[in-house]
PDB file of N, CA and C in Angstrom:
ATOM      1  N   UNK A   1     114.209  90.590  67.283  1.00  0.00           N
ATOM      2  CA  UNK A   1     115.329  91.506  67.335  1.00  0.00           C
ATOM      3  C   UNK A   1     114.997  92.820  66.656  1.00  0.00           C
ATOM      4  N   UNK A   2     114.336  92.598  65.552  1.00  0.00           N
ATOM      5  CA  UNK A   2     113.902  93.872  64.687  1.00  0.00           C
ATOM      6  C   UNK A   2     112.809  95.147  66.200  1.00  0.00           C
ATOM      7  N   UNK A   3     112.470  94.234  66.977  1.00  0.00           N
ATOM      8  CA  UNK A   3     111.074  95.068  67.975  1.00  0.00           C
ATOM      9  C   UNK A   3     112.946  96.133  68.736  1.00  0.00           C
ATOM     10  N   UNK A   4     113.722  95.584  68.978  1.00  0.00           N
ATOM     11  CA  UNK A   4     114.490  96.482  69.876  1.00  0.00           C
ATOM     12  C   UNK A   4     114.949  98.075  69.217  1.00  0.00           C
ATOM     13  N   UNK A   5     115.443  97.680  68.150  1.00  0.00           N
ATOM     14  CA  UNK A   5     115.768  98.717  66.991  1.00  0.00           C
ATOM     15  C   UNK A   5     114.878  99.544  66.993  1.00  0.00           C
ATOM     16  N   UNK A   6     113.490  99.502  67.316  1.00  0.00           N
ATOM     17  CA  UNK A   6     112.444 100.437  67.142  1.00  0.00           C
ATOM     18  C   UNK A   6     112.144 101.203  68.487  1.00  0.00           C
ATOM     19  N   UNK A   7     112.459 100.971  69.454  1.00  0.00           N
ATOM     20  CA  UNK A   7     113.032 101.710  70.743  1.00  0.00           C
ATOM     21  C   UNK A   7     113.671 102.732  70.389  1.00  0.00           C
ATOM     22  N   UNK A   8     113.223 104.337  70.629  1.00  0.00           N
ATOM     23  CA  UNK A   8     114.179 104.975  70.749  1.00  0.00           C
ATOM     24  C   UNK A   8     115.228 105.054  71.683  1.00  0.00           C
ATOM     25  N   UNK A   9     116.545 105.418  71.296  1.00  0.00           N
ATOM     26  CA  UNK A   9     117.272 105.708  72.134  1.00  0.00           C
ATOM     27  C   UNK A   9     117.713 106.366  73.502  1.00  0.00           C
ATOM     28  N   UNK A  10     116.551 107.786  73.681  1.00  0.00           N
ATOM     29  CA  UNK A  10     116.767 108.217  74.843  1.00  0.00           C
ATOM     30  C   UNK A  10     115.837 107.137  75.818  1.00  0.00           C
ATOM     31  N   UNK A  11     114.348 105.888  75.339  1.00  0.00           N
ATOM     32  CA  UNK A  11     114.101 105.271  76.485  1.00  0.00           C
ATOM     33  C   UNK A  11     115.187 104.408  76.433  1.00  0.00           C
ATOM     34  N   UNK A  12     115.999 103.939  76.444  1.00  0.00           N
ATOM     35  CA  UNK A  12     117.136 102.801  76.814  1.00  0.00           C
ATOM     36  C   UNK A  12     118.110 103.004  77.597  1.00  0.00           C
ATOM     37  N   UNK A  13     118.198 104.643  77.111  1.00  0.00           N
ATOM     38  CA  UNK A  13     118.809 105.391  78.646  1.00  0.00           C
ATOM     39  C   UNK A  13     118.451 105.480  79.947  1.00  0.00           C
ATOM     40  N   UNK A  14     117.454 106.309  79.758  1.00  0.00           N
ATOM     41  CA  UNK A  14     116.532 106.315  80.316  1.00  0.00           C
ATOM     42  C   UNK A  14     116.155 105.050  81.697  1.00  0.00           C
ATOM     43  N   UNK A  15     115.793 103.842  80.924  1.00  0.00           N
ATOM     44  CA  UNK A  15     115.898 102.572  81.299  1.00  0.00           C
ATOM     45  C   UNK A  15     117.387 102.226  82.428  1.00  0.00           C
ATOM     46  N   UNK A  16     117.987 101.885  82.035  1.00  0.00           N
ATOM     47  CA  UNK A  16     119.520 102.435  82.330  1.00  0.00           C
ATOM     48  C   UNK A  16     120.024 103.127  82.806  1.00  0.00           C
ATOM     49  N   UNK A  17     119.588 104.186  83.194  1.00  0.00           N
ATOM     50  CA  UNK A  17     119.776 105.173  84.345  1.00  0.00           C
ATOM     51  C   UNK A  17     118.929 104.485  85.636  1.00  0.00           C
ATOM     52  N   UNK A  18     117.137 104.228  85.298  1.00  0.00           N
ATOM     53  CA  UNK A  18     116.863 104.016  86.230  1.00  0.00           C
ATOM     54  C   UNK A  18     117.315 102.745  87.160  1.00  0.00           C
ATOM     55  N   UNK A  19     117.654 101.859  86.428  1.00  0.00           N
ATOM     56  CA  UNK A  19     118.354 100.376  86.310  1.00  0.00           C
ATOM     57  C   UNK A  19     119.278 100.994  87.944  1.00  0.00           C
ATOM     58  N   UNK A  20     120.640 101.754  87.342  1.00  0.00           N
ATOM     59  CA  UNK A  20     121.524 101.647  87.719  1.00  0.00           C
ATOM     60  C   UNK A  20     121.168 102.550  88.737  1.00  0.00           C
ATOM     61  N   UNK A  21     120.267 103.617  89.035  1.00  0.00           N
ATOM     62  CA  UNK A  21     119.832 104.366  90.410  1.00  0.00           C
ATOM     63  C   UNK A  21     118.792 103.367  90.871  1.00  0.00           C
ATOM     64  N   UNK A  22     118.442 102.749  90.759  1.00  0.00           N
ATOM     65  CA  UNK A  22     117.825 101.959  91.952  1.00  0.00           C
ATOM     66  C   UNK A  22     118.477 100.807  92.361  1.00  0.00           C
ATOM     67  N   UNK A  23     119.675 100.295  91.451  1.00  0.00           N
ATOM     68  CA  UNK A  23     120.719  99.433  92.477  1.00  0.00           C
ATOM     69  C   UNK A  23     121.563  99.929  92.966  1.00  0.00           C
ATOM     70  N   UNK A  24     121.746 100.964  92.700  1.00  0.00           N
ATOM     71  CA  UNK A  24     122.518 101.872  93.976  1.00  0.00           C
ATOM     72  C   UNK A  24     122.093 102.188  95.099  1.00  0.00           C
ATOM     73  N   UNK A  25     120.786 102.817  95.192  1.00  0.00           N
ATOM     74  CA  UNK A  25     120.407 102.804  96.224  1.00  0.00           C
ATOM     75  C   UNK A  25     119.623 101.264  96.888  1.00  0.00           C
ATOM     76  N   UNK A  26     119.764 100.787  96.586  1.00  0.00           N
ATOM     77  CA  UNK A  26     119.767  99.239  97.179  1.00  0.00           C
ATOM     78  C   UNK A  26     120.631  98.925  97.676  1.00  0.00           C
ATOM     79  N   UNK A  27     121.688  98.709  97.326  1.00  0.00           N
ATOM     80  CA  UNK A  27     122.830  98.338  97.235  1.00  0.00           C
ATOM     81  C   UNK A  27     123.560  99.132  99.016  1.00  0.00           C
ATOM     82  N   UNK A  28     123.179 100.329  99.159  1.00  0.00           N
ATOM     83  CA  UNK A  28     123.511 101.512 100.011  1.00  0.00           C
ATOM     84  C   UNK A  28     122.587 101.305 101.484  1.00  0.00           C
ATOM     85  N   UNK A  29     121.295 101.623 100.667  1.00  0.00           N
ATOM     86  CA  UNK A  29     120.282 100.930 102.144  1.00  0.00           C
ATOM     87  C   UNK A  29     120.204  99.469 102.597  1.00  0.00           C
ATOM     88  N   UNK A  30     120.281  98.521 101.960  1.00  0.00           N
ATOM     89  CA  UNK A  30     120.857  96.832 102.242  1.00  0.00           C
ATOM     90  C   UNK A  30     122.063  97.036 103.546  1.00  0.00           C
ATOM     91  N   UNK A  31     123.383  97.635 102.841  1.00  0.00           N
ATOM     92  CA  UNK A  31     124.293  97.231 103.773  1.00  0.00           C
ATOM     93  C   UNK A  31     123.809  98.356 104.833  1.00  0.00           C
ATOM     94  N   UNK A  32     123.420  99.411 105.177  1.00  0.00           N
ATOM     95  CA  UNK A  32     123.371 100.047 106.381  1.00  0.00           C
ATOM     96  C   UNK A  32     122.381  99.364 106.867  1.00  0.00           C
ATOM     97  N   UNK A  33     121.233  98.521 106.354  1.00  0.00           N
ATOM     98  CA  UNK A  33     120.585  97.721 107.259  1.00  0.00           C
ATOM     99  C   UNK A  33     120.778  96.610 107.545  1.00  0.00           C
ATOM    100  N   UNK A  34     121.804  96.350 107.287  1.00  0.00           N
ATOM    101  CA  UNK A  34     122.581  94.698 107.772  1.00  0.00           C
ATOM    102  C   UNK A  34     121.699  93.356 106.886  1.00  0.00           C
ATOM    103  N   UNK A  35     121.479  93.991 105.577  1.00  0.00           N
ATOM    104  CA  UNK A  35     120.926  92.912 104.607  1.00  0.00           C
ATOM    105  C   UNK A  35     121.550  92.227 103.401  1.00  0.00           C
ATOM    106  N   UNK A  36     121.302  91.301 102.480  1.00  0.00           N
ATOM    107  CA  UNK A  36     122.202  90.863 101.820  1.00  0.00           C
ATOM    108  C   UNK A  36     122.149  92.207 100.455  1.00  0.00           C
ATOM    109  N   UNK A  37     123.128  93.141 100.821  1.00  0.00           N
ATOM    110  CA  UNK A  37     123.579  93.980  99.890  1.00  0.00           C
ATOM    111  C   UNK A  37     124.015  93.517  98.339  1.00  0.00           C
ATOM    112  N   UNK A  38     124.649  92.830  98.164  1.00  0.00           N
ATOM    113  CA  UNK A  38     125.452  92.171  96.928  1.00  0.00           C
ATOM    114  C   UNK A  38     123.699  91.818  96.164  1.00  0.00           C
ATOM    115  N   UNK A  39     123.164  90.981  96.987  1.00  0.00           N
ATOM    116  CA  UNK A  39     121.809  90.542  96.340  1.00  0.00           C
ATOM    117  C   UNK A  39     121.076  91.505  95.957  1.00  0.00           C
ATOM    118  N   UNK A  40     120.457  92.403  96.754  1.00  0.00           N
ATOM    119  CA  UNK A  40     119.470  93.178  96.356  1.00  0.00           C
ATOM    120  C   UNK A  40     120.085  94.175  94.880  1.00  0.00           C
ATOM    121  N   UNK A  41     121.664  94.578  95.361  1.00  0.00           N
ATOM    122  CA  UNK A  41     121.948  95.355  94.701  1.00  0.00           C
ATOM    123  C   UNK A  41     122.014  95.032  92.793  1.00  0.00           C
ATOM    124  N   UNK A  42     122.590  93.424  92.689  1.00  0.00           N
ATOM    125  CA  UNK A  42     122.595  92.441  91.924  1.00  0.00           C
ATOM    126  C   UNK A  42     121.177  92.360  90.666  1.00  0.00           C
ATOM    127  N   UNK A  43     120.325  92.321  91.906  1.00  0.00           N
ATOM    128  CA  UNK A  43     118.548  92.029  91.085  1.00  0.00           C
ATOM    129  C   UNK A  43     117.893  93.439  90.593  1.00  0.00           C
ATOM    130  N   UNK A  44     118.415  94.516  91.557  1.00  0.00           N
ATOM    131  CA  UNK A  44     118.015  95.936  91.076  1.00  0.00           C
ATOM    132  C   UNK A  44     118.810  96.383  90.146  1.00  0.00           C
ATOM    133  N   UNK A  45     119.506  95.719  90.057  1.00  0.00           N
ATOM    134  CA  UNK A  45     120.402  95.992  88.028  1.00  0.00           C
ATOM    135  C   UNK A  45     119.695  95.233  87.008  1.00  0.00           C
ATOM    136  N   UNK A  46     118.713  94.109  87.410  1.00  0.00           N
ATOM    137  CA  UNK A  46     118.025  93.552  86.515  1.00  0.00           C
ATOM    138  C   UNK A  46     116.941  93.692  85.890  1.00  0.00           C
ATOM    139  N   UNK A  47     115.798  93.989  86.605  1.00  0.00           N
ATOM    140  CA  UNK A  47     114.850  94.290  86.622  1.00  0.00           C
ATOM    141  C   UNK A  47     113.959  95.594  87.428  1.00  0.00           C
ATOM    142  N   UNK A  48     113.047  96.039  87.200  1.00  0.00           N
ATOM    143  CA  UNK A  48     112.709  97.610  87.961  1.00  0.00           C
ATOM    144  C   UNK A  48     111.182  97.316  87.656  1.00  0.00           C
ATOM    145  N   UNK A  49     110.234  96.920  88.604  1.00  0.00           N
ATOM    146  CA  UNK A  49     110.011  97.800  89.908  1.00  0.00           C
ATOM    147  C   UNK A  49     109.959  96.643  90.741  1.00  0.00           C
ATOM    148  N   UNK A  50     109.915  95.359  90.698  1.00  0.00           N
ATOM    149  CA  UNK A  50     109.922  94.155  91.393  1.00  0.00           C
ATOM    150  C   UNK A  50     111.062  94.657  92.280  1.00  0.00           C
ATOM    151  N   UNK A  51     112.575  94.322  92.267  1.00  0.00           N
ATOM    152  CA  UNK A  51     113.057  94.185  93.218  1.00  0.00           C
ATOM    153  C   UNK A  51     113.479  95.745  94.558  1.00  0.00           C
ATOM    154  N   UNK A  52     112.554  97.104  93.999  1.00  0.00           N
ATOM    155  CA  UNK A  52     112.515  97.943  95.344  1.00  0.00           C
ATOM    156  C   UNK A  52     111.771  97.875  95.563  1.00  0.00           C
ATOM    157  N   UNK A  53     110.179  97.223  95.257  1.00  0.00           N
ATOM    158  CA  UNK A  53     108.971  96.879  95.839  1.00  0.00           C
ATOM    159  C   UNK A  53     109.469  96.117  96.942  1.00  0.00           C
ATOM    160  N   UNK A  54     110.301  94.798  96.133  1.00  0.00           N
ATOM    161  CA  UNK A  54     109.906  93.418  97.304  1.00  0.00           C
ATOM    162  C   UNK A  54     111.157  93.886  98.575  1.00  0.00           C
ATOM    163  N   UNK A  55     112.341  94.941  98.442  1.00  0.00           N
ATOM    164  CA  UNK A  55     113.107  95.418  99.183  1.00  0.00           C
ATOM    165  C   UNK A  55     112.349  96.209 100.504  1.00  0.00           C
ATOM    166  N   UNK A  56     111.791  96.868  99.768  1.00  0.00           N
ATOM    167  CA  UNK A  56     111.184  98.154 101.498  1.00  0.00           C
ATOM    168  C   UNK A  56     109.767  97.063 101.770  1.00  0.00           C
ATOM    169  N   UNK A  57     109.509  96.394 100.986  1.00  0.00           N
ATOM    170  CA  UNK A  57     108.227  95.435 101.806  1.00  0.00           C
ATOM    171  C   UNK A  57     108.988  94.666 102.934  1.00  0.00           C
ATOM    172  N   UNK A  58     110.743  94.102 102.414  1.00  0.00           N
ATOM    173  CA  UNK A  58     111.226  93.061 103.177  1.00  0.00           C
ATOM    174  C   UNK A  58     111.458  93.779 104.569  1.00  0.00           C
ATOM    175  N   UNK A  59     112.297  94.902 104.366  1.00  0.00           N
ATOM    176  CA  UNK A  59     112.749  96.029 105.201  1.00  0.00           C
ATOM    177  C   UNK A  59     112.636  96.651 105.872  1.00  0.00           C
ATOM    178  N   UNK A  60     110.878  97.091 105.533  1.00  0.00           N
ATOM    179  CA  UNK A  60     110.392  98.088 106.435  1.00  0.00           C
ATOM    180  C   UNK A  60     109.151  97.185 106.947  1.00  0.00           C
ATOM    181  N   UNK A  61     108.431  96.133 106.952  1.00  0.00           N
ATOM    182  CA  UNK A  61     107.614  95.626 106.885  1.00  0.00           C
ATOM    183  C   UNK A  61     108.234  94.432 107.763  1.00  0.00           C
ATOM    184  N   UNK A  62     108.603  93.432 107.016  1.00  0.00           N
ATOM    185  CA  UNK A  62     108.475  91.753 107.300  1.00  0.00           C
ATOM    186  C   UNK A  62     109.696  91.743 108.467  1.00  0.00           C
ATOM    187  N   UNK A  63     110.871  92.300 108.066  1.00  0.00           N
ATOM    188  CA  UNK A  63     112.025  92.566 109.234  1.00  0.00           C
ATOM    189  C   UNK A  63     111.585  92.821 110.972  1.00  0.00           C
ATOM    190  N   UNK A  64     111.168  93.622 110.530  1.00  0.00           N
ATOM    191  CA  UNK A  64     110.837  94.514 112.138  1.00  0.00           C
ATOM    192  C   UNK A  64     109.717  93.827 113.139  1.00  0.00           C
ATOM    193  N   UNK A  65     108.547  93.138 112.040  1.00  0.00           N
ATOM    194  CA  UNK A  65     107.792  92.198 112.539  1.00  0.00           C
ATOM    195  C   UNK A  65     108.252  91.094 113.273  1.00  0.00           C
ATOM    196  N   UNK A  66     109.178  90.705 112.289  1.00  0.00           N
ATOM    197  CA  UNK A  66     109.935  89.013 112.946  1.00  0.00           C
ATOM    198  C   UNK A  66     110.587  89.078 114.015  1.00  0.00           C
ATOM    199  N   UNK A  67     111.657  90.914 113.906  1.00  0.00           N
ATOM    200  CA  UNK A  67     112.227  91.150 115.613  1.00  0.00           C
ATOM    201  C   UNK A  67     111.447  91.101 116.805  1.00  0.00           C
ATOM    202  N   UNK A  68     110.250  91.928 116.237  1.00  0.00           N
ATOM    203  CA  UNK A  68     109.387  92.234 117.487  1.00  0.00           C
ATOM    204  C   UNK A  68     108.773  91.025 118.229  1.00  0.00           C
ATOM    205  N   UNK A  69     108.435  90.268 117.066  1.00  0.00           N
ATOM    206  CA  UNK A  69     108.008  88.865 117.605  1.00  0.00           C
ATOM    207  C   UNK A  69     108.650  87.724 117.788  1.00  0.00           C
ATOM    208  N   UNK A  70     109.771  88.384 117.729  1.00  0.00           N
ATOM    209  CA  UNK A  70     110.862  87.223 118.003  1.00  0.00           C
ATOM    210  C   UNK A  70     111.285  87.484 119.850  1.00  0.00           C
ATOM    211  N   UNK A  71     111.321  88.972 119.726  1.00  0.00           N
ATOM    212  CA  UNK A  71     111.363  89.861 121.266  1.00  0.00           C
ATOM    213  C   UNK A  71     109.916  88.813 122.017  1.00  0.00           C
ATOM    214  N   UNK A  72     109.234  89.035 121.626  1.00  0.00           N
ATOM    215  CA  UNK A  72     107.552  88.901 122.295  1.00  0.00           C
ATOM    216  C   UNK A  72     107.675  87.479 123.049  1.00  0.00           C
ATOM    217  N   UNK A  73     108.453  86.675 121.811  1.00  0.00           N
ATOM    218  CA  UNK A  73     108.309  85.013 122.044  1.00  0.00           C
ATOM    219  C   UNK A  73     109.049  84.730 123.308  1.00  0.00           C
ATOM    220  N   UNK A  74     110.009  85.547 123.919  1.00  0.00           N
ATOM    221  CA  UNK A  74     111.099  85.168 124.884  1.00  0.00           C
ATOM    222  C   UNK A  74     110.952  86.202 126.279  1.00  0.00           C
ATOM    223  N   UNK A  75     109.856  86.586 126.175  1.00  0.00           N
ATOM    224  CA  UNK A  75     109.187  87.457 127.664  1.00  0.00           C
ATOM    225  C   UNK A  75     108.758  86.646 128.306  1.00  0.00           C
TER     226      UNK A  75
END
């Protein structure tokens, strides 16, 4: 407990700002892409850089793959 106290104050903000701007914008791009919003938005209040890494990997990456080859499988 004594290690937190020794944090200055503007990184905790800092921290905390970024916290809360990257579950916002999670939170924003999730639901316009028809994803579980509540979740992403949820985990990007928790932790930073894990959950907008594993978001635009899911999103822009693994999503579009599974359509396309989901399209491919039924030609």
């Amino acid at each position: 407990m004594n290690e937190l106290s020794q944090v200055p104050g503007w990184i905790i903000v800092l921290l905390a700002a970024i916290l809360l701007a990257q579950s916002i914008y999670l939170f924003i791009d999730a639901r316009k892409n028809g994803h579980a919003r509540w979740f992403w938005g949820v985990w990007g209040m928790l932790q930073t850089p894990m959950p907008i890494l594993s978001y635009l990997l899911w999103s822009r990456v693994v999503t579009p793959w599974m359509i396309k080859r989901r399209e491919n499988k039924w030609k």
